[in-house]
N, C-alpha and C. Protein backbone atom coordinates (compact mmCIF):
# COMPACT_ATOMS: atom_id res chain seq x y z
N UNK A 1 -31.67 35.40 -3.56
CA UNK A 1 -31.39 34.06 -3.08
C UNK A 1 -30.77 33.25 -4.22
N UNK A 2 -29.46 32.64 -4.08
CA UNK A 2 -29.09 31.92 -5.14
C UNK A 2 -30.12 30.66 -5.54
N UNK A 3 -29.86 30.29 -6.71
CA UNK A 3 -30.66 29.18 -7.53
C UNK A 3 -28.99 28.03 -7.26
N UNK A 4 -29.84 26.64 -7.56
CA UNK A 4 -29.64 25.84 -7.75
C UNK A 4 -28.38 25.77 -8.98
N UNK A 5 -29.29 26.97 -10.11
CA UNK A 5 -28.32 26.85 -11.46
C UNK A 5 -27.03 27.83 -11.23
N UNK A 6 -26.83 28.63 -9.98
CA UNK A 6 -25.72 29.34 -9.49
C UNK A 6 -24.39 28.12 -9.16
N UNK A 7 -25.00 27.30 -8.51
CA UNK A 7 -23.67 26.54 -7.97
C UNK A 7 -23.04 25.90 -9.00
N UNK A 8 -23.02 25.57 -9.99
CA UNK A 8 -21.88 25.28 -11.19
C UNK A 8 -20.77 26.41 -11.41
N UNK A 9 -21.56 27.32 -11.59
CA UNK A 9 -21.37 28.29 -11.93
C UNK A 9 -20.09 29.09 -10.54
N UNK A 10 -20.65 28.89 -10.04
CA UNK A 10 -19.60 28.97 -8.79
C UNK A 10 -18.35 28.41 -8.62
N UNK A 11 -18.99 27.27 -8.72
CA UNK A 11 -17.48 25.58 -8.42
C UNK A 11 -16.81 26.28 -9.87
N UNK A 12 -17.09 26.77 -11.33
CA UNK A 12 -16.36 27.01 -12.30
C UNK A 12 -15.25 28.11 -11.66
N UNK A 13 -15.72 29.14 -11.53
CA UNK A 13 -15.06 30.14 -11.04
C UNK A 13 -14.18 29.97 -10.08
N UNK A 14 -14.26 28.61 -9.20
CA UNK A 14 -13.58 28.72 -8.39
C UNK A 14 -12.76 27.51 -8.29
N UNK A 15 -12.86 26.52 -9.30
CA UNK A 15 -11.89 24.80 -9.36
C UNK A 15 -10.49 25.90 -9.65
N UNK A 16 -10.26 27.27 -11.30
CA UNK A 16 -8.92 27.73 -11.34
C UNK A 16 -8.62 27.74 -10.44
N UNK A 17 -8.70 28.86 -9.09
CA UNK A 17 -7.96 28.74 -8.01
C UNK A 17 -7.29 27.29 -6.96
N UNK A 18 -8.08 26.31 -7.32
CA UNK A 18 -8.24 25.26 -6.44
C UNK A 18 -6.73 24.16 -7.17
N UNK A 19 -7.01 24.00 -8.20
CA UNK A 19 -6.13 23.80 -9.44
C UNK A 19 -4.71 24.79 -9.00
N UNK A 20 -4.85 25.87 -9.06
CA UNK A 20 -3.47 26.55 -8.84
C UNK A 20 -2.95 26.43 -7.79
N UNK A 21 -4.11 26.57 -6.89
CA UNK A 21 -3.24 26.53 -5.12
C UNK A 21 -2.45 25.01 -4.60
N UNK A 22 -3.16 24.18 -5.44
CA UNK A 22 -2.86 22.70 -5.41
C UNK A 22 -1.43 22.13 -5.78
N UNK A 23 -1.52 23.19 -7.71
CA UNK A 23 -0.12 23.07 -7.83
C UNK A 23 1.25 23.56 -7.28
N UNK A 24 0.71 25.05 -6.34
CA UNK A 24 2.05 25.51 -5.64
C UNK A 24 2.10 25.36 -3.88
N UNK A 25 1.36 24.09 -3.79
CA UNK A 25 1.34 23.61 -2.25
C UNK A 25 2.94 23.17 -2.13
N UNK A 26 3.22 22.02 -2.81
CA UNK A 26 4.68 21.75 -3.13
C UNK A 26 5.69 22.52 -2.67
N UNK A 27 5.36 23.59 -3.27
CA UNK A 27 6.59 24.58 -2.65
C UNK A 27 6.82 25.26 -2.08
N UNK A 28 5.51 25.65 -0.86
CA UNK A 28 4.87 26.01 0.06
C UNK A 28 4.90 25.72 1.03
N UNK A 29 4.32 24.54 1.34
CA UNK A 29 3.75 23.10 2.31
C UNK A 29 3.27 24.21 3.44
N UNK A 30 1.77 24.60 3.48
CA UNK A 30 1.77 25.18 4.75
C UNK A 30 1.55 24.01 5.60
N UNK A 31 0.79 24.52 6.47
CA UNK A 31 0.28 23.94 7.96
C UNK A 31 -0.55 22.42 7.25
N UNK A 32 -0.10 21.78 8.31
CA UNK A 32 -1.72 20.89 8.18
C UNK A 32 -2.83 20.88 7.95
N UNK A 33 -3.45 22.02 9.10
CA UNK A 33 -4.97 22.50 8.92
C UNK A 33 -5.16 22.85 7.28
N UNK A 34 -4.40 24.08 6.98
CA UNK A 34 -4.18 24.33 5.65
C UNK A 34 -4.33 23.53 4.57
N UNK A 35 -3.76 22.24 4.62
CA UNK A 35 -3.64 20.95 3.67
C UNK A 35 -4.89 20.52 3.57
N UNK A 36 -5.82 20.35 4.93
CA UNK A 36 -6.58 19.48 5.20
C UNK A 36 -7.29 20.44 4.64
N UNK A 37 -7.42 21.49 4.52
CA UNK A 37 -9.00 21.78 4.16
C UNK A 37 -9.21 22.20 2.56
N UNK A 38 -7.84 22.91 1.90
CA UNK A 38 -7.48 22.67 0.37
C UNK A 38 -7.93 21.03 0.11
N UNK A 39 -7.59 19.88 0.92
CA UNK A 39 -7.89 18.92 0.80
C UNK A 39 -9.37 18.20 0.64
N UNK A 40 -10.10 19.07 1.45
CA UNK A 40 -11.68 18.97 0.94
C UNK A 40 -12.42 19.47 0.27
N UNK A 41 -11.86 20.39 0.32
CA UNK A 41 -12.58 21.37 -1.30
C UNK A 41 -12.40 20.46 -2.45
N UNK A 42 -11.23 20.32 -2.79
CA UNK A 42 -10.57 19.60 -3.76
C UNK A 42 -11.42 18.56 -3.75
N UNK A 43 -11.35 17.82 -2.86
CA UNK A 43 -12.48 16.41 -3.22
C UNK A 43 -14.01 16.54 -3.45
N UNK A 44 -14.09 17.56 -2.64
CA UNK A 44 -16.01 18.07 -2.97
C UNK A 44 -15.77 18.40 -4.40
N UNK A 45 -14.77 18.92 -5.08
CA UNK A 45 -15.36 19.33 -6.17
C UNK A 45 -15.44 18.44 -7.60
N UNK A 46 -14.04 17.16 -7.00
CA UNK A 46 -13.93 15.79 -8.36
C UNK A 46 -15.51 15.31 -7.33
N UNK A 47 -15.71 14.73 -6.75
CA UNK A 47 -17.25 14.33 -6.40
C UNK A 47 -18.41 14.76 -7.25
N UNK A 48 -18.51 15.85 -7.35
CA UNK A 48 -19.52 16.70 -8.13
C UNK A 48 -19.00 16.58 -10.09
N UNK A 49 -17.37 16.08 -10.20
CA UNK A 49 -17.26 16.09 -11.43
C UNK A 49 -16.82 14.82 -11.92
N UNK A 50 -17.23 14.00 -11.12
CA UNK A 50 -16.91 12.50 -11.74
C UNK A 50 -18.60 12.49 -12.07
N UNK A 51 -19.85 12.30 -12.39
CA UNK A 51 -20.81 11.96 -12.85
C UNK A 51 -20.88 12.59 -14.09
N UNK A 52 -20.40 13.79 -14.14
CA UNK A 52 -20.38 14.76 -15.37
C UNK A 52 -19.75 13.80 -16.42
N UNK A 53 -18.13 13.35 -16.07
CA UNK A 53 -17.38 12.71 -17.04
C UNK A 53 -18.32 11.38 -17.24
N UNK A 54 -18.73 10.64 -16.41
CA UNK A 54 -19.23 9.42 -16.20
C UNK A 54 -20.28 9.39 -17.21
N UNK A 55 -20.83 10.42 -17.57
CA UNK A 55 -22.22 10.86 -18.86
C UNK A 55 -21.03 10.66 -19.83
N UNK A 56 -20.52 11.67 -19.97
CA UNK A 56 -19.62 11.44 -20.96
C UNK A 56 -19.32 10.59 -21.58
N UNK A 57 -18.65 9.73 -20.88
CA UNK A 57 -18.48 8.13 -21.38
C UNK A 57 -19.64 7.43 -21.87
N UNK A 58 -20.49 7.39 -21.12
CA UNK A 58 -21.92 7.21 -22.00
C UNK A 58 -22.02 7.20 -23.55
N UNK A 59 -22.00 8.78 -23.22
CA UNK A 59 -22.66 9.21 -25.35
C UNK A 59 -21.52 9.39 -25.61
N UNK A 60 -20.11 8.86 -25.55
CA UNK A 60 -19.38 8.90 -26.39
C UNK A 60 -18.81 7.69 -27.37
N UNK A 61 -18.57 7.45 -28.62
CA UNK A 61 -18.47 6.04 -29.12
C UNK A 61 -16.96 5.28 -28.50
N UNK A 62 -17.47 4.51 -27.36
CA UNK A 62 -16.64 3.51 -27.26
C UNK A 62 -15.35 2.84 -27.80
N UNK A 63 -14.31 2.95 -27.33
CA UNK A 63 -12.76 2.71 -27.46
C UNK A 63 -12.06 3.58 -28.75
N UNK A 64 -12.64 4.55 -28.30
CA UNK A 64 -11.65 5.38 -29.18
C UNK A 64 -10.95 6.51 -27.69
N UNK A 65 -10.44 7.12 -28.31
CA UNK A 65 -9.11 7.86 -27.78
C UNK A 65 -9.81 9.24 -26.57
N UNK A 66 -11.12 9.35 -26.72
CA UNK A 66 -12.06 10.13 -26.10
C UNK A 66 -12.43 9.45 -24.92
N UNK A 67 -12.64 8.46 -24.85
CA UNK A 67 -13.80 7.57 -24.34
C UNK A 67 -12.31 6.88 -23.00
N UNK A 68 -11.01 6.24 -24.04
CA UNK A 68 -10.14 5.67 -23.18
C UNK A 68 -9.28 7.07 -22.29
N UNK A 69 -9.50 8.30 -22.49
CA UNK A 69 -9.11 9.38 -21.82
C UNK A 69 -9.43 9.61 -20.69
N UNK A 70 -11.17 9.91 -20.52
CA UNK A 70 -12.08 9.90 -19.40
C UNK A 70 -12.34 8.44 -18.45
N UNK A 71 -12.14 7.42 -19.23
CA UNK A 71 -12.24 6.18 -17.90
C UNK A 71 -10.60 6.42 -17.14
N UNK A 72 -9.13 6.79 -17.87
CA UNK A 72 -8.15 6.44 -17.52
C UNK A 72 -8.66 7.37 -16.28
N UNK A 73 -8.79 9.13 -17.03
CA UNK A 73 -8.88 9.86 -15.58
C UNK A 73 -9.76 9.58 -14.49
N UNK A 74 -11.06 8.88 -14.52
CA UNK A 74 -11.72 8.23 -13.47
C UNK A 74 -11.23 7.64 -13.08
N UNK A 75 -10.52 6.23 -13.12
CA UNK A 75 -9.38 5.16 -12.42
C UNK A 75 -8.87 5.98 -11.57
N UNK A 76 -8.08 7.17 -11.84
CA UNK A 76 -7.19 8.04 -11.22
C UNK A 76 -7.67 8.44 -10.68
N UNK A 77 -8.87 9.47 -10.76
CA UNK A 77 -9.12 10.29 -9.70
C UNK A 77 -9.60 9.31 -8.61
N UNK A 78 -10.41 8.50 -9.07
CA UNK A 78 -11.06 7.36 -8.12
C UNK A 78 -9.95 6.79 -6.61
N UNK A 79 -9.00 6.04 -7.44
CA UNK A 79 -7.79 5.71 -6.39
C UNK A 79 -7.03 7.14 -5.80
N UNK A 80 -7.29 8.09 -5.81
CA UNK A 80 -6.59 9.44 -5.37
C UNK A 80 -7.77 9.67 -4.07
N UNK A 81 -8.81 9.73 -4.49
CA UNK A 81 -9.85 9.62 -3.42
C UNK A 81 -10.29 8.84 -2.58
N UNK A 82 -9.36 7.87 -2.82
CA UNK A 82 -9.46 6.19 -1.91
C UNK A 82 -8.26 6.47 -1.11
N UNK A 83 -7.17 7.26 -1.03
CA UNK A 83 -6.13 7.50 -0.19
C UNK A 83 -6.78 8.52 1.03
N UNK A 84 -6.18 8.15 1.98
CA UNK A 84 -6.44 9.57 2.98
C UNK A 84 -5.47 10.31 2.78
N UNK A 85 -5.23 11.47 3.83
CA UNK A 85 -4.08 12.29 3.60
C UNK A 85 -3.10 11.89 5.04
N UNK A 86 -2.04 12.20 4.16
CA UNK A 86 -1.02 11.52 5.79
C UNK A 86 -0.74 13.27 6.27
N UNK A 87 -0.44 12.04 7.55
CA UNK A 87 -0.02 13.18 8.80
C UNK A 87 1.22 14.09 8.39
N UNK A 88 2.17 13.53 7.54
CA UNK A 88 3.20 14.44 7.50
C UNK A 88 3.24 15.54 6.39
N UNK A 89 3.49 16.34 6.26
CA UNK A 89 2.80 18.02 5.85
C UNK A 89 3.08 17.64 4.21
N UNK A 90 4.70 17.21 4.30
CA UNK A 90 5.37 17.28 2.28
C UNK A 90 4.22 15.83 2.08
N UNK A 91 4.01 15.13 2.63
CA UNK A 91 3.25 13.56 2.09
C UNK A 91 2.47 14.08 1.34
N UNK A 92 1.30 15.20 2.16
CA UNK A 92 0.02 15.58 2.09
C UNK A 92 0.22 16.84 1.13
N UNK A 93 1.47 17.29 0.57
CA UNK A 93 1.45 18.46 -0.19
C UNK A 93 1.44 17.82 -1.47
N UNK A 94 2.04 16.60 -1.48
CA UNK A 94 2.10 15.68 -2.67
C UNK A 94 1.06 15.50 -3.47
N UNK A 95 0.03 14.45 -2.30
CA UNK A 95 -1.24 13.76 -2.64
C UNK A 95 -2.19 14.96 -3.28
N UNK A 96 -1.70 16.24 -2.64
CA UNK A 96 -2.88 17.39 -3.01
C UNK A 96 -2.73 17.71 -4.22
N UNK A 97 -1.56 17.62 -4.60
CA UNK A 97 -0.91 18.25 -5.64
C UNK A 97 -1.57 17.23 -6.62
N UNK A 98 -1.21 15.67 -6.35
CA UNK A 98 -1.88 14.57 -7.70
C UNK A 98 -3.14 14.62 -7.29
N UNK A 99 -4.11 15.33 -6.22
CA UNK A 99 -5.70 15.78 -6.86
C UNK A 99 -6.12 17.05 -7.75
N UNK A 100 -4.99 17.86 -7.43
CA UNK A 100 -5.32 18.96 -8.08
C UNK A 100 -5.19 18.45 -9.91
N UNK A 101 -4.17 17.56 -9.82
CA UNK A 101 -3.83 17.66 -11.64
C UNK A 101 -5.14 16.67 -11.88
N UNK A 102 -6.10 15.78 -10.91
CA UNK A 102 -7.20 14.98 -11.25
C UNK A 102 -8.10 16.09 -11.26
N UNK A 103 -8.32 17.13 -10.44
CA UNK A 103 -9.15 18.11 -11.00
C UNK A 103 -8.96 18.70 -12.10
N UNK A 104 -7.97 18.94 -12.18
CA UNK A 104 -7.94 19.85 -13.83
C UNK A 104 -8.20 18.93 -14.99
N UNK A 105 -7.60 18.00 -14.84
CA UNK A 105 -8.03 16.81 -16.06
C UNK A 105 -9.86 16.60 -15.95
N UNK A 106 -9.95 16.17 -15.08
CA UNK A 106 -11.91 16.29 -15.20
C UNK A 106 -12.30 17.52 -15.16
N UNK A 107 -12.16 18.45 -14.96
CA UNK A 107 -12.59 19.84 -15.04
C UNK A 107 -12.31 20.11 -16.70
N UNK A 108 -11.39 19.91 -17.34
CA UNK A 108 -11.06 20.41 -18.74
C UNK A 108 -12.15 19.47 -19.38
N UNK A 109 -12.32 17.54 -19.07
CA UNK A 109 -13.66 16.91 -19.77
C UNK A 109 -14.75 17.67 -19.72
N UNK A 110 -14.95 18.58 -18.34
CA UNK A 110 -16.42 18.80 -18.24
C UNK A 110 -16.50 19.99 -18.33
N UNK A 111 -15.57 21.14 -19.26
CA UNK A 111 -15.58 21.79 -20.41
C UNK A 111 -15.24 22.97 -19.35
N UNK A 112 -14.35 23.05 -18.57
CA UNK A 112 -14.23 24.09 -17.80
C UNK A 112 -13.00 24.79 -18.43
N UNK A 113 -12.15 24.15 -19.27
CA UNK A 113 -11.58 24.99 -19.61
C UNK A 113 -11.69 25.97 -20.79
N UNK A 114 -13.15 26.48 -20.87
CA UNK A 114 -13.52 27.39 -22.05
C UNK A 114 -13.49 28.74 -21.56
């Protein structure tokens, strides 16, 4: 039976793919359905990695170049997740595409890219 301490561990293994598929939607554009559901993964997984960065900012010393990195990418991911996805397929290949590069930017804070 998986543990609790499995599901990081999981979402790690599996944001690369999410990250890649994101970046070659663009040139792709499948279906809708398709969009829409790359489209929720993608957000389940900045959900689960905005508190991570959000510590971060915490214990890190204030207005230096660390600290103004992780609030810029919160702003961002934040307003990326405040959009819905539009009905038309290239709109929605777009928006996926500027969550995927908000995943990889909080995914690399919260040390996924080791």
């Amino acid at each position: 039976m998986p543990t609790t301490e499995d599901a990081p561990a999981r979402a790690a293994g599996r944001i690369p793919g999410l990250i890649q598929e994101a970046m070659s939607v663009t040139r792709t554009v499948p279906g809708l359905a398709g969009l829409q559901e790359l489209n929720l993964e993608i957000r389940a997984e900045l959900r689960d990695l905005i508190p991570r960065v959000e510590e971060q900012i915490e214990q890190i010393t204030e207005r230096t170049t660390a600290s103004y990195a992780r609030e810029g990418a919160l702003v961002r991911t934040k307003a990326e997740l405040a959009q819905g996805l539009s009905p038309s397929p290239l709109a929605a290949a777009l928006a996926i595409a500027e969550l995927g590069r908000c995943l990889r930017t909080l995914d690399q804070f919260a040390g996924g890219d080791r």
